[in-house]
C-alpha atoms as a PDB file:
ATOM      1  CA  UNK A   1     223.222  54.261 138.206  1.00  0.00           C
ATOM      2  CA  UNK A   2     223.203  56.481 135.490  1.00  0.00           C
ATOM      3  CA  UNK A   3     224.519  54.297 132.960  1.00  0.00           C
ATOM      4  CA  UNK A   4     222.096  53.025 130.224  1.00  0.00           C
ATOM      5  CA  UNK A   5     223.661  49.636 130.095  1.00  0.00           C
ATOM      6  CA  UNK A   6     221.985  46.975 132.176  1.00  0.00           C
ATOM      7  CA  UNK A   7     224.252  44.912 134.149  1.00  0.00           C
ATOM      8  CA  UNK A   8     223.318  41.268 134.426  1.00  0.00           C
ATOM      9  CA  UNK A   9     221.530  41.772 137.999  1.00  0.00           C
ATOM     10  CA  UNK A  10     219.079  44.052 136.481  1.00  0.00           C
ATOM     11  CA  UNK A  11     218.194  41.956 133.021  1.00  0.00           C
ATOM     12  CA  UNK A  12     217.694  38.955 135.372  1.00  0.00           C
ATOM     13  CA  UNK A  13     215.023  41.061 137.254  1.00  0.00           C
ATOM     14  CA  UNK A  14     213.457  43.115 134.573  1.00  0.00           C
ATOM     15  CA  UNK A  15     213.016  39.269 133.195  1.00  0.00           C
ATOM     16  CA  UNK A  16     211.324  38.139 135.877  1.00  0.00           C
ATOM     17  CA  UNK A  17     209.273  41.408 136.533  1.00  0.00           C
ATOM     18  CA  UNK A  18     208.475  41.278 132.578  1.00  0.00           C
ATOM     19  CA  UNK A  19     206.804  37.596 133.633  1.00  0.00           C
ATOM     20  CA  UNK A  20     205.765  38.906 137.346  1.00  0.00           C
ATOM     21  CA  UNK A  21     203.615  42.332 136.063  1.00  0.00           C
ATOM     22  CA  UNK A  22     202.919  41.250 132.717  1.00  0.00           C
ATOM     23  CA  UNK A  23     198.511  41.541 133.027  1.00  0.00           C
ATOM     24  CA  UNK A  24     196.453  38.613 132.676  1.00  0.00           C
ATOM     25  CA  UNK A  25     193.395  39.788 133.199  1.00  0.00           C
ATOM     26  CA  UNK A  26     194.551  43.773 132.410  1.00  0.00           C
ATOM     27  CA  UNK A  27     194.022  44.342 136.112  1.00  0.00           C
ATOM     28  CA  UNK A  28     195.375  47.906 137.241  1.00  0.00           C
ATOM     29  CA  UNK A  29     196.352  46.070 140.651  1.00  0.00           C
ATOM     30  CA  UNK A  30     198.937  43.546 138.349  1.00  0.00           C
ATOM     31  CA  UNK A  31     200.721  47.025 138.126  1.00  0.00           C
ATOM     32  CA  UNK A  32     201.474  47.420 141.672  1.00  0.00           C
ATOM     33  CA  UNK A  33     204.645  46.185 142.999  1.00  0.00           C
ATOM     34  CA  UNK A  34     205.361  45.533 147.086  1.00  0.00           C
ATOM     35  CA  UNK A  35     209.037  45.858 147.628  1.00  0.00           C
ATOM     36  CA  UNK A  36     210.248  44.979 151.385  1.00  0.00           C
ATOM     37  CA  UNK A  37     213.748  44.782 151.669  1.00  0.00           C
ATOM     38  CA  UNK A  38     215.367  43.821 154.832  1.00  0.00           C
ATOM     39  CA  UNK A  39     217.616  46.167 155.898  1.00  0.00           C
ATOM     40  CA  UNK A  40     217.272  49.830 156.657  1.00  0.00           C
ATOM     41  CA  UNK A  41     217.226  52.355 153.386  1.00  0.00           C
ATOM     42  CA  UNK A  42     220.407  53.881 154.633  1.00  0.00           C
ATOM     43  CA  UNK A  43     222.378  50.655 154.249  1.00  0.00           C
ATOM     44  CA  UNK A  44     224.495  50.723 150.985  1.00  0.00           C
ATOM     45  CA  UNK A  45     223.341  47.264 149.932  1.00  0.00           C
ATOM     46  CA  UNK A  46     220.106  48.084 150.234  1.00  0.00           C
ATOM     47  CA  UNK A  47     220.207  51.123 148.591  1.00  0.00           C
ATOM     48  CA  UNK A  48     221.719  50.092 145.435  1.00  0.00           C
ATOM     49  CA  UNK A  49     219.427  46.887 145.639  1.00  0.00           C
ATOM     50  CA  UNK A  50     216.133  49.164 145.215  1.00  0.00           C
ATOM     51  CA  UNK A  51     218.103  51.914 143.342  1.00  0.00           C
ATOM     52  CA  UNK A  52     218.531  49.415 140.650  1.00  0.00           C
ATOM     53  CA  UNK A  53     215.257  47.581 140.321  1.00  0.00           C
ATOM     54  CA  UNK A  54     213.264  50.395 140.385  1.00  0.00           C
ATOM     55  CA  UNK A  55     215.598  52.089 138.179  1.00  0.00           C
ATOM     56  CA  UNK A  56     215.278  49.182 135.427  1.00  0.00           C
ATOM     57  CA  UNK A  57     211.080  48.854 135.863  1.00  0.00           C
ATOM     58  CA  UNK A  58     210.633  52.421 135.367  1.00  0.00           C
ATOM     59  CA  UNK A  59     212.994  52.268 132.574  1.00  0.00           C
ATOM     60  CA  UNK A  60     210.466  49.661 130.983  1.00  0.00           C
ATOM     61  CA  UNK A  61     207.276  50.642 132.255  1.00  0.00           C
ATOM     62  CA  UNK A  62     207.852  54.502 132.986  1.00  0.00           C
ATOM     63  CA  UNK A  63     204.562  55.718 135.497  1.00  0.00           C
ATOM     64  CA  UNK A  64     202.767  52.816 134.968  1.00  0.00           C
ATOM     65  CA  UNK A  65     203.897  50.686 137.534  1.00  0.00           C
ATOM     66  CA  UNK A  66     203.773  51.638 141.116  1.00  0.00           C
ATOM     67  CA  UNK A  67     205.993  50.771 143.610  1.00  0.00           C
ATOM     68  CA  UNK A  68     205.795  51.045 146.979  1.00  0.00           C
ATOM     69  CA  UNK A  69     208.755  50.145 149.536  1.00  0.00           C
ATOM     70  CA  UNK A  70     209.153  49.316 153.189  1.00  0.00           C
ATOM     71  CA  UNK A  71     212.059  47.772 155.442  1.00  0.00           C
ATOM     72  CA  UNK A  72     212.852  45.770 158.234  1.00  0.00           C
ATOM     73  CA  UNK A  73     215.548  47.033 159.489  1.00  0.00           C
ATOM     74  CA  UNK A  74     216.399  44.076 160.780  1.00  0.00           C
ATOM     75  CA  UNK A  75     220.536  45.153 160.920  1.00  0.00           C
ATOM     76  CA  UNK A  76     219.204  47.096 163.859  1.00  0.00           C
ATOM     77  CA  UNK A  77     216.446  45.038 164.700  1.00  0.00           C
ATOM     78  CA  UNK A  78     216.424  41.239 165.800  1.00  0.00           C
ATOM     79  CA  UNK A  79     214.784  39.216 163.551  1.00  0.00           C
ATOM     80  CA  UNK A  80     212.088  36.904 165.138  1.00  0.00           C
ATOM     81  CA  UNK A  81     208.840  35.331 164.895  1.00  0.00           C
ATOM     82  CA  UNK A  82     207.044  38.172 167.016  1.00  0.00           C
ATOM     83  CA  UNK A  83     208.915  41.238 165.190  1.00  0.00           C
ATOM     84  CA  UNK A  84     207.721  39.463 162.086  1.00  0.00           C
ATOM     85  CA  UNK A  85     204.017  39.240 163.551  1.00  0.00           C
ATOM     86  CA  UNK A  86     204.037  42.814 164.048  1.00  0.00           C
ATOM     87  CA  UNK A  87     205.351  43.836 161.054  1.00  0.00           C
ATOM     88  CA  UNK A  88     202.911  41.573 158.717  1.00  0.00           C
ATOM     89  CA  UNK A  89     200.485  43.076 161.175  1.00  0.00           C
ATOM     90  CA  UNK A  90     201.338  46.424 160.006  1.00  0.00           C
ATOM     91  CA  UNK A  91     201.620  45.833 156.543  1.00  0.00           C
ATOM     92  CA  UNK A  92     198.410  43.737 156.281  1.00  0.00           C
ATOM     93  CA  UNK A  93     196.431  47.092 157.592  1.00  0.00           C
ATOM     94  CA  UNK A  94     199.130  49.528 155.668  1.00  0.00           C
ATOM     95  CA  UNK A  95     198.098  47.819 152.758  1.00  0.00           C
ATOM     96  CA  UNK A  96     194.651  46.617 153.388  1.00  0.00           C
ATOM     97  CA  UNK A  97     193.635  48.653 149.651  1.00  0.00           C
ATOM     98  CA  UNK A  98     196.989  47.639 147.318  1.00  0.00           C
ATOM     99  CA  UNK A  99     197.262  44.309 145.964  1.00  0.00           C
ATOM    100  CA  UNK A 100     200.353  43.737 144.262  1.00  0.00           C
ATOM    101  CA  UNK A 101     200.781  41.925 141.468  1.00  0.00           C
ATOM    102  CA  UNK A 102     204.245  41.287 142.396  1.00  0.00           C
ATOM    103  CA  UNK A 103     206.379  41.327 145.809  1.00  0.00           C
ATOM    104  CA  UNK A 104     210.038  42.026 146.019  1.00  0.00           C
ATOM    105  CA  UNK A 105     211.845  41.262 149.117  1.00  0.00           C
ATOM    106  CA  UNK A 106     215.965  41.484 149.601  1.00  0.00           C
ATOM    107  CA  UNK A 107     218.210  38.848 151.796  1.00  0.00           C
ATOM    108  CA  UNK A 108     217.382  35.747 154.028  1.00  0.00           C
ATOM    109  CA  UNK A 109     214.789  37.998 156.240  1.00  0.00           C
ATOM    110  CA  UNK A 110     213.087  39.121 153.713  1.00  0.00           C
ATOM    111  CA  UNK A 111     212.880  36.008 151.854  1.00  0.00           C
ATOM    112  CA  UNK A 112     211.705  34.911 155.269  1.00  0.00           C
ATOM    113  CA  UNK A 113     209.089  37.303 155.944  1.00  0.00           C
ATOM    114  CA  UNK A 114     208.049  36.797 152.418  1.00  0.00           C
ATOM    115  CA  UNK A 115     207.416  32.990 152.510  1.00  0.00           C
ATOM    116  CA  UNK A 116     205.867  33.332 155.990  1.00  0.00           C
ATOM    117  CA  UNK A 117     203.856  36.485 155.620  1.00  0.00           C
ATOM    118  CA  UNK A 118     203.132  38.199 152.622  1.00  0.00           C
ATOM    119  CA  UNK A 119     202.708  34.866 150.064  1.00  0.00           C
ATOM    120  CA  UNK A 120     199.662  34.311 152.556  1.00  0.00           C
ATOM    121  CA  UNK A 121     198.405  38.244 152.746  1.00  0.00           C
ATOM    122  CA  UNK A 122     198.425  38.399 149.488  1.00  0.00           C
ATOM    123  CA  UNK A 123     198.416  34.942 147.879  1.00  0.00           C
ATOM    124  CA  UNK A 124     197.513  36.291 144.175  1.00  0.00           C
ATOM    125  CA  UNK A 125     200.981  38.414 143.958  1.00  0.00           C
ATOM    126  CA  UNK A 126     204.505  36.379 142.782  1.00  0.00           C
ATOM    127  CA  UNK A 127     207.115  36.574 145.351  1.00  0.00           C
ATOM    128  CA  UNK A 128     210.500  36.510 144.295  1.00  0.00           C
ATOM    129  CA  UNK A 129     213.737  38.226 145.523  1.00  0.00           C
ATOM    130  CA  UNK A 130     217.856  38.899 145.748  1.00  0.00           C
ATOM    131  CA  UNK A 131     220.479  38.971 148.184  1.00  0.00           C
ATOM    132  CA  UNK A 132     220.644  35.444 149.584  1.00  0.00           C
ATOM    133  CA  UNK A 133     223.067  35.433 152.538  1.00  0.00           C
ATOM    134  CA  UNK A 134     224.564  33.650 155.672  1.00  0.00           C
ATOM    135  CA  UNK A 135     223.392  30.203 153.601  1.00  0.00           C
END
């Protein structure tokens, strides 16, 4: 994704990331960004997904956003209520010091996760996402 030209995709989320990490209260932590995507980082989709958004936020905000990335896996993995336990479970104590300004999550399991998960571990951030499918 070399190409200077941003495709529609990525000026729909650089909008909403201009809204999501945009400071209110000049908060360092406003400039963190929790990306969990749902399938593994080897899956095309995916890759292109996270290639892209980080590709347009760092075009906008260089170093001074950080972003910080984990998967399900869940084309490997079934998804279910005590997988996702586990997982929040993981990420609660992975990221017991970051609070994101913003969350990023990819497809119906992440969107899932996401609404069950991390809206509650970390109610200040703005959840959002891409990739709706199977609905």
């Amino acid at each position: 994704m070399k190409n200077n030209k941003l495709n529609p995709v990525s000026i729909c989320l650089l909008t909403l990331v201009l809204v999501i990490i945009t400071p209110v209260g000049h908060s360092a932590e406003s400039n963190h960004i929790l990306v969990v995507h749902a399938y593994s980082h080897e899956y095309p989709w995916t890759e292109s997904q996270d290639e892209g958004f980080s590709e347009t936020i760092h075009q906008e905000y260089g170093d001074n956003v950080t972003i910080n990335t984990e998967h399900l896996d869940t084309k490997r993995i079934h998804y279910n209520q005590q997988f996702a336990e586990r997982t929040a479970e993981f990420i609660r104590y992975k990221y017991e010091a970051f609070n994101p300004g913003a969350i990023y999550v990819t497809d119906d399991n992440g969107l899932l996760f996401g609404l069950d998960y991390l809206s509650k571990d970390f109610p200040d951030a703005r959840l959002f996402f891409s990739g709706v499918n199977n609905y």
